[in-house]
C-alpha atoms as a PDB file:
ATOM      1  CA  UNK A   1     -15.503 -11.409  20.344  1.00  0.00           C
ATOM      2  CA  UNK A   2     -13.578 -12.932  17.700  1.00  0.00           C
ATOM      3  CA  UNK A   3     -10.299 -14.609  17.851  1.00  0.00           C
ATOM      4  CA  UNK A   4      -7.823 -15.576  14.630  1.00  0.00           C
ATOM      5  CA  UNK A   5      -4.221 -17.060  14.140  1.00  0.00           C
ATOM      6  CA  UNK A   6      -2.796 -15.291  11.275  1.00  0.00           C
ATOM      7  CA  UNK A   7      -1.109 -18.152   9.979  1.00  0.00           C
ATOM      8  CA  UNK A   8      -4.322 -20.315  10.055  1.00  0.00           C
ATOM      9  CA  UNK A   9      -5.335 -17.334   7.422  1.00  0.00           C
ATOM     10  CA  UNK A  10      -5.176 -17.981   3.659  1.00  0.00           C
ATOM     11  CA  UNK A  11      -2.262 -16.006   1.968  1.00  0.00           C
ATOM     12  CA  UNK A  12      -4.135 -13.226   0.298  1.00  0.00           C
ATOM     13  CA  UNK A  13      -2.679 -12.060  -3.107  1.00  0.00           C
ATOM     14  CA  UNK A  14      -1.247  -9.254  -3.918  1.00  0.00           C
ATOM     15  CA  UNK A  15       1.426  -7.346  -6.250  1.00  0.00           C
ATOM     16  CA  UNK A  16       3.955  -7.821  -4.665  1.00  0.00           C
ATOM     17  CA  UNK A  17       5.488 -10.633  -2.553  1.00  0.00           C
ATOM     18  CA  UNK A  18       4.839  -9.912   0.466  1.00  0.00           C
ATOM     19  CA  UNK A  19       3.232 -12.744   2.859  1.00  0.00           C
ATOM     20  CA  UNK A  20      -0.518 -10.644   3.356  1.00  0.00           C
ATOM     21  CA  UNK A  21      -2.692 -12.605   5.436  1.00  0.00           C
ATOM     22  CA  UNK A  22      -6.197 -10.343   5.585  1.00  0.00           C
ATOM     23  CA  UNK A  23      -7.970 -10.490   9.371  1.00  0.00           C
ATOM     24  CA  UNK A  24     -10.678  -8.045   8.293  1.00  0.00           C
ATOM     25  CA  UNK A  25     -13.002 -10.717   7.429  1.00  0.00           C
ATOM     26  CA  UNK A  26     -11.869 -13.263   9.977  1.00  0.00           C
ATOM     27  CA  UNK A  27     -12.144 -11.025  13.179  1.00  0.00           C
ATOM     28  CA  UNK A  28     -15.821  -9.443  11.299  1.00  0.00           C
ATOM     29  CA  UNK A  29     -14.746  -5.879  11.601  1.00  0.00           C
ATOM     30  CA  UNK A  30     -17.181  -3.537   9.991  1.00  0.00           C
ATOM     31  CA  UNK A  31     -15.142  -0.273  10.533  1.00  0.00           C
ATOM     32  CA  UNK A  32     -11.500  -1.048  10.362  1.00  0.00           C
ATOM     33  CA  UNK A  33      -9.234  -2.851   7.549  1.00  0.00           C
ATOM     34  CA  UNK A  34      -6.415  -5.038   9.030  1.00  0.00           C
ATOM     35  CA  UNK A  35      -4.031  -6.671   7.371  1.00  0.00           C
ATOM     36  CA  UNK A  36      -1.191  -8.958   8.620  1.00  0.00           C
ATOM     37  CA  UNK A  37       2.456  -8.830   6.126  1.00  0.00           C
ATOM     38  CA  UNK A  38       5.708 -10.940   6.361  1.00  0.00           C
ATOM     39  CA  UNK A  39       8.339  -9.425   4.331  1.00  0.00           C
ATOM     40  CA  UNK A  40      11.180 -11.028   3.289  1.00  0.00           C
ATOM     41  CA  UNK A  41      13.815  -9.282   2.537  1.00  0.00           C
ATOM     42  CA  UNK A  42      13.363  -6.255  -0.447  1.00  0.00           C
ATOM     43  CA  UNK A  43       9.712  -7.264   0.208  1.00  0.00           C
ATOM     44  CA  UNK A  44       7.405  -4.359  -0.219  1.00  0.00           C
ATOM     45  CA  UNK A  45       4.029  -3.669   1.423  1.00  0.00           C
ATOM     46  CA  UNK A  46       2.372  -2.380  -2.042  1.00  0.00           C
ATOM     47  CA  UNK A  47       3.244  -2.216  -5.696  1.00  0.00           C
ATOM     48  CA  UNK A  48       4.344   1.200  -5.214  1.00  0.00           C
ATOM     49  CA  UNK A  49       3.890   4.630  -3.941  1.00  0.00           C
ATOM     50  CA  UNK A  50       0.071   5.367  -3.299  1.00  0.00           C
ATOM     51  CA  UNK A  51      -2.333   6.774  -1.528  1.00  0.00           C
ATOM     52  CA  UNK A  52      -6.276   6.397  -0.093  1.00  0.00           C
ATOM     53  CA  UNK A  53      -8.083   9.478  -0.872  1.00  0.00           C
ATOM     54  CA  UNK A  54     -10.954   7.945   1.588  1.00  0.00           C
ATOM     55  CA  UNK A  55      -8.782   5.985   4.101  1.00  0.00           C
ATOM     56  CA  UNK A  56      -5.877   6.722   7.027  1.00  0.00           C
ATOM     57  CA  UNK A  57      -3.914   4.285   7.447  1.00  0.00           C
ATOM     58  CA  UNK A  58      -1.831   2.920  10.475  1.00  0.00           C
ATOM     59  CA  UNK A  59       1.714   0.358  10.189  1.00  0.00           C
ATOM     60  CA  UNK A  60       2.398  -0.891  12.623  1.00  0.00           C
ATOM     61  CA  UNK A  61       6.377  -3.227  12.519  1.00  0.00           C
ATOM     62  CA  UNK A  62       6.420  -6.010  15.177  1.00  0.00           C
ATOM     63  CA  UNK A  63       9.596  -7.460  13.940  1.00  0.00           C
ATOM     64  CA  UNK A  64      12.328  -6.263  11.927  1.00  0.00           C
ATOM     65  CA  UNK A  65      12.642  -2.735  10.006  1.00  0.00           C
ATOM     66  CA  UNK A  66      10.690  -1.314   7.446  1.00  0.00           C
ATOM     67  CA  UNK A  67      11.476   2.039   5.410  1.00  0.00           C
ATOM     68  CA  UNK A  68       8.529   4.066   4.715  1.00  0.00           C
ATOM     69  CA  UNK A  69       8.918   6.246   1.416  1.00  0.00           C
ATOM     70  CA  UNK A  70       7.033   9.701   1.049  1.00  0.00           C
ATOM     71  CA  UNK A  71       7.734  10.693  -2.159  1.00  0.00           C
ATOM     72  CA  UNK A  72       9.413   9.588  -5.251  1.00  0.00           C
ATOM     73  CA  UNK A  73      13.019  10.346  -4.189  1.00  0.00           C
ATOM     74  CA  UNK A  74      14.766   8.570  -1.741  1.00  0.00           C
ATOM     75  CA  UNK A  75      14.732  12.011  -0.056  1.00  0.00           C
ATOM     76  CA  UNK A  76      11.667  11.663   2.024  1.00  0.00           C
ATOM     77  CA  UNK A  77      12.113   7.890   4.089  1.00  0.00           C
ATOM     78  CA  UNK A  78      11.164   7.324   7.375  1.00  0.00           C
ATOM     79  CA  UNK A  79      12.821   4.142   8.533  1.00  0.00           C
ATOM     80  CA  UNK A  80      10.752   2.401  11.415  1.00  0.00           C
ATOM     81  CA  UNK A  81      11.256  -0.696  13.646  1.00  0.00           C
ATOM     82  CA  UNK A  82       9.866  -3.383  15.492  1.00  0.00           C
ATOM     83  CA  UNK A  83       7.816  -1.900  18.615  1.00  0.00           C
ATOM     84  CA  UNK A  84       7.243   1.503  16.720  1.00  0.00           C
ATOM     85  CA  UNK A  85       3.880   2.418  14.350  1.00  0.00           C
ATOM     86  CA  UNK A  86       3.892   5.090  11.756  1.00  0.00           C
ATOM     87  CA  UNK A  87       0.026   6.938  10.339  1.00  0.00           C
ATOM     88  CA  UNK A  88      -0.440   8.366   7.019  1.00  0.00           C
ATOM     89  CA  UNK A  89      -3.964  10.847   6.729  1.00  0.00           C
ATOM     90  CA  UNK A  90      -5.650  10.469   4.000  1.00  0.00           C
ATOM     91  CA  UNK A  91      -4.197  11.609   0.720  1.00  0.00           C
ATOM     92  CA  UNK A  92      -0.895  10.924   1.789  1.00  0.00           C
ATOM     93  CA  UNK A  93       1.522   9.267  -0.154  1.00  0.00           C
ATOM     94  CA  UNK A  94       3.522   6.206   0.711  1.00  0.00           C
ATOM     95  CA  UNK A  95       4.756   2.269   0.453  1.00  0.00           C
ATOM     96  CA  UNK A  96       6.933   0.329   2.663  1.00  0.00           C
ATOM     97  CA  UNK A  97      10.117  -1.883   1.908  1.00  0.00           C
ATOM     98  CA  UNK A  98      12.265  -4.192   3.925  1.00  0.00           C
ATOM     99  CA  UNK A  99      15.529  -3.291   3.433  1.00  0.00           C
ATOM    100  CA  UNK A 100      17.067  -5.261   5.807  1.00  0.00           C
ATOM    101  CA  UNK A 101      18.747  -8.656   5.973  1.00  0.00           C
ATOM    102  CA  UNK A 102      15.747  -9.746   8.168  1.00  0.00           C
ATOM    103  CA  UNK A 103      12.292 -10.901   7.807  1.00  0.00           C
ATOM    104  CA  UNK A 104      10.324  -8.113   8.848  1.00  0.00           C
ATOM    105  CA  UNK A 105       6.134  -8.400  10.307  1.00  0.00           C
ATOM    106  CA  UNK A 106       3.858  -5.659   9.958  1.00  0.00           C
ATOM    107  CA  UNK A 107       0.016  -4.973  11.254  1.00  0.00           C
ATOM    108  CA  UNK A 108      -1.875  -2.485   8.725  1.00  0.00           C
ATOM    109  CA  UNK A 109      -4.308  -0.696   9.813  1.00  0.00           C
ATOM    110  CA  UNK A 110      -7.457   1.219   7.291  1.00  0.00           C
ATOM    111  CA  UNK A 111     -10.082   3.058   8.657  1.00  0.00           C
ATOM    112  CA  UNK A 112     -12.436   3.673   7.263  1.00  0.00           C
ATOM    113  CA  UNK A 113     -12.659  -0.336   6.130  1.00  0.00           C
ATOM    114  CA  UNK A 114     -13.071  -0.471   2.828  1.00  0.00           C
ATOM    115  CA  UNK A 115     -11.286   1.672   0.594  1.00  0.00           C
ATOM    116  CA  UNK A 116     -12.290   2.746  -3.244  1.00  0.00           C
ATOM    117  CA  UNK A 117      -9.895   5.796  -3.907  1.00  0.00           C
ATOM    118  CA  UNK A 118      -6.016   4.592  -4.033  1.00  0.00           C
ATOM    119  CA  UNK A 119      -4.525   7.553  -5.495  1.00  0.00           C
ATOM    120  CA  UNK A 120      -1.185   7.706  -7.509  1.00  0.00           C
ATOM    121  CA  UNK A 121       1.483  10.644  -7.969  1.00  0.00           C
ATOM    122  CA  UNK A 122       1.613  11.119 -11.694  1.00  0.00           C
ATOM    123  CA  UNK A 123      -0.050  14.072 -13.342  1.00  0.00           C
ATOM    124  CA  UNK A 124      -2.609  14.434 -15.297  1.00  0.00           C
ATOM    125  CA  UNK A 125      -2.052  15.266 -18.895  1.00  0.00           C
ATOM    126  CA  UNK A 126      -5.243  16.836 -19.056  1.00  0.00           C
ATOM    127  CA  UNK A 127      -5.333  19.536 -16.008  1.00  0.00           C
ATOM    128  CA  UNK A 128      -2.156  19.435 -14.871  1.00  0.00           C
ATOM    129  CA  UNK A 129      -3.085  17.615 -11.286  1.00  0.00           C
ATOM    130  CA  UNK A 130      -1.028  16.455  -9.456  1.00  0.00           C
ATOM    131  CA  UNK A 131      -2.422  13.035  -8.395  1.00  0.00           C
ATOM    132  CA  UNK A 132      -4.711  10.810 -10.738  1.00  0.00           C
ATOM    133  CA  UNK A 133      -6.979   7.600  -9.378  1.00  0.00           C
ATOM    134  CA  UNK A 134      -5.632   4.004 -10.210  1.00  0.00           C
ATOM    135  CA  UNK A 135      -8.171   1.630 -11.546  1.00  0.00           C
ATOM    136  CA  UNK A 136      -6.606  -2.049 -11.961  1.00  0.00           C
ATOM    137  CA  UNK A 137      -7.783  -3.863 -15.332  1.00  0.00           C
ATOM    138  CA  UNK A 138      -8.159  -7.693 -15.585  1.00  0.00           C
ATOM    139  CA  UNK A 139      -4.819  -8.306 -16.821  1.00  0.00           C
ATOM    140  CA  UNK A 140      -2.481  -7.036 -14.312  1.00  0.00           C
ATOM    141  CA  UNK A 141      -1.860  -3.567 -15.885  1.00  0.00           C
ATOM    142  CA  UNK A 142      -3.583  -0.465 -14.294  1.00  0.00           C
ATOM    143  CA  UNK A 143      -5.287   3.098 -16.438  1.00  0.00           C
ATOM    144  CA  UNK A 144      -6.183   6.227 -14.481  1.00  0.00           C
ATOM    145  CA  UNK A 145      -9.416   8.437 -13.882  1.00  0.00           C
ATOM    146  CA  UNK A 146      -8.344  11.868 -12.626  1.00  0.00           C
ATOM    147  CA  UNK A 147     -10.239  12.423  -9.651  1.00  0.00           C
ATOM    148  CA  UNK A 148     -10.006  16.486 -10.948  1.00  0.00           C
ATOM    149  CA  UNK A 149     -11.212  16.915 -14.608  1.00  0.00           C
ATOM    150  CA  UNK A 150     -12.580  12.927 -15.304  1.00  0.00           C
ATOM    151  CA  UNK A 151      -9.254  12.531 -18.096  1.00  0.00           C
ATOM    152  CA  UNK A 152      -8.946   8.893 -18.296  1.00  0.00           C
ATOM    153  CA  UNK A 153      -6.283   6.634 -19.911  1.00  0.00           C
ATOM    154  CA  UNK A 154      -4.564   3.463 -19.496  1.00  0.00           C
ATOM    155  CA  UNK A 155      -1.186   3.903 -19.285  1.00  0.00           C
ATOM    156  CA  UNK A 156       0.294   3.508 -15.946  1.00  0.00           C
ATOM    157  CA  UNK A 157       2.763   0.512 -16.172  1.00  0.00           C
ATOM    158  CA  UNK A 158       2.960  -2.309 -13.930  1.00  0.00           C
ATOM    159  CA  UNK A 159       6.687  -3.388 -13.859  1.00  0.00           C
ATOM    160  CA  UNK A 160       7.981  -6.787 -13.515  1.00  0.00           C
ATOM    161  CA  UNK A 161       8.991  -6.216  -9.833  1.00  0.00           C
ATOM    162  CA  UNK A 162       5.210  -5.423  -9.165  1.00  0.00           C
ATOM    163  CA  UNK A 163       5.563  -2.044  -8.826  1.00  0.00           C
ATOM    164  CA  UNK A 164       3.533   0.621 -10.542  1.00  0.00           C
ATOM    165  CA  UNK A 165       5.581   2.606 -12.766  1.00  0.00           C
ATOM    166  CA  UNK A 166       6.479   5.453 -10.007  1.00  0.00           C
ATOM    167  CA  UNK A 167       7.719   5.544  -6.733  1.00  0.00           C
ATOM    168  CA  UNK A 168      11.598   4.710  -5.365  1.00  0.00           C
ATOM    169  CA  UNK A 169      12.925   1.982  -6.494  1.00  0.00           C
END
């Protein structure tokens, strides 16, 4: 048995600014991710809309409200609140925002753990598909490997909000 205080956790980093505190390591889980988040408001879980071609993942909002986006409209939200959880399969696209006026606290959970395939929705200019594999460089920006034909390139932006250059704004 293990047993952690998430704010006795280092604040992981990520691209965004959300408060991630990872429990993965701390709690020695060898078949699930979990990650803790505190989001301010207009804090977002991710730096945009994504997806884990090998991973389902689980959110789960203990306080506050946190919009879920589908798709690259605005069309396709599904708003969820403290006490409530929301899954997305694998392959499924999504990222999370606090709209509201009030801190919000989320529990993420991956299965399985560790993750290697975070898709995006942009299409390849090579086959035509419609989702292509982000691979983070060194300096903050991100290139592409589709996951269909092998195209690769490096020009998937990585705006100053943290976001990856698709997605809702």
């Amino acid at each position: 048995m293990q047993h952690v205080t998430t704010d006795e956790l280092d604040r992981a980093p990520t691209r965004t600014d959300a408060d991630r505190r990872v429990l993965t390591e701390a709690l020695g889980t060898t078949d699930v991710a979990i990650n803790h988040y505190r989001l301010a408001p207009d804090d977002r879980l991710s730096a945009g809309l994504h997806a884990h071609a090998d991973q389902e993942e689980v959110f789960v909002v203990t306080e506050g409200v946190v919009t879920f986006y589908t798709d690259e409209t605005d069309d396709d939200t599904v708003t969820v609140e403290a006490g409530e959880a929301i899954r997305f399969g694998r392959e499924e696209f999504q990222t999370g925002v606090n709209h509201g006026n009030e801190a919000a606290a989320v529990v993420a959970l991956g299965g399985p753990r560790d993750s290697e395939e975070v898709l995006v929705p942009r299409v390849c200019p090579e086959c035509a598909a419609d989702a292509v594999r982000a691979v983070p460089n060194d300096d903050g920006t991100a290139g592409f490997v589709c996951p269909d034909c092998g195209e690769a390139g490096d020009d998937i932006d990585i705006l100053e909000d943290g976001m990856v250059g698709i997605g809702p704004p």
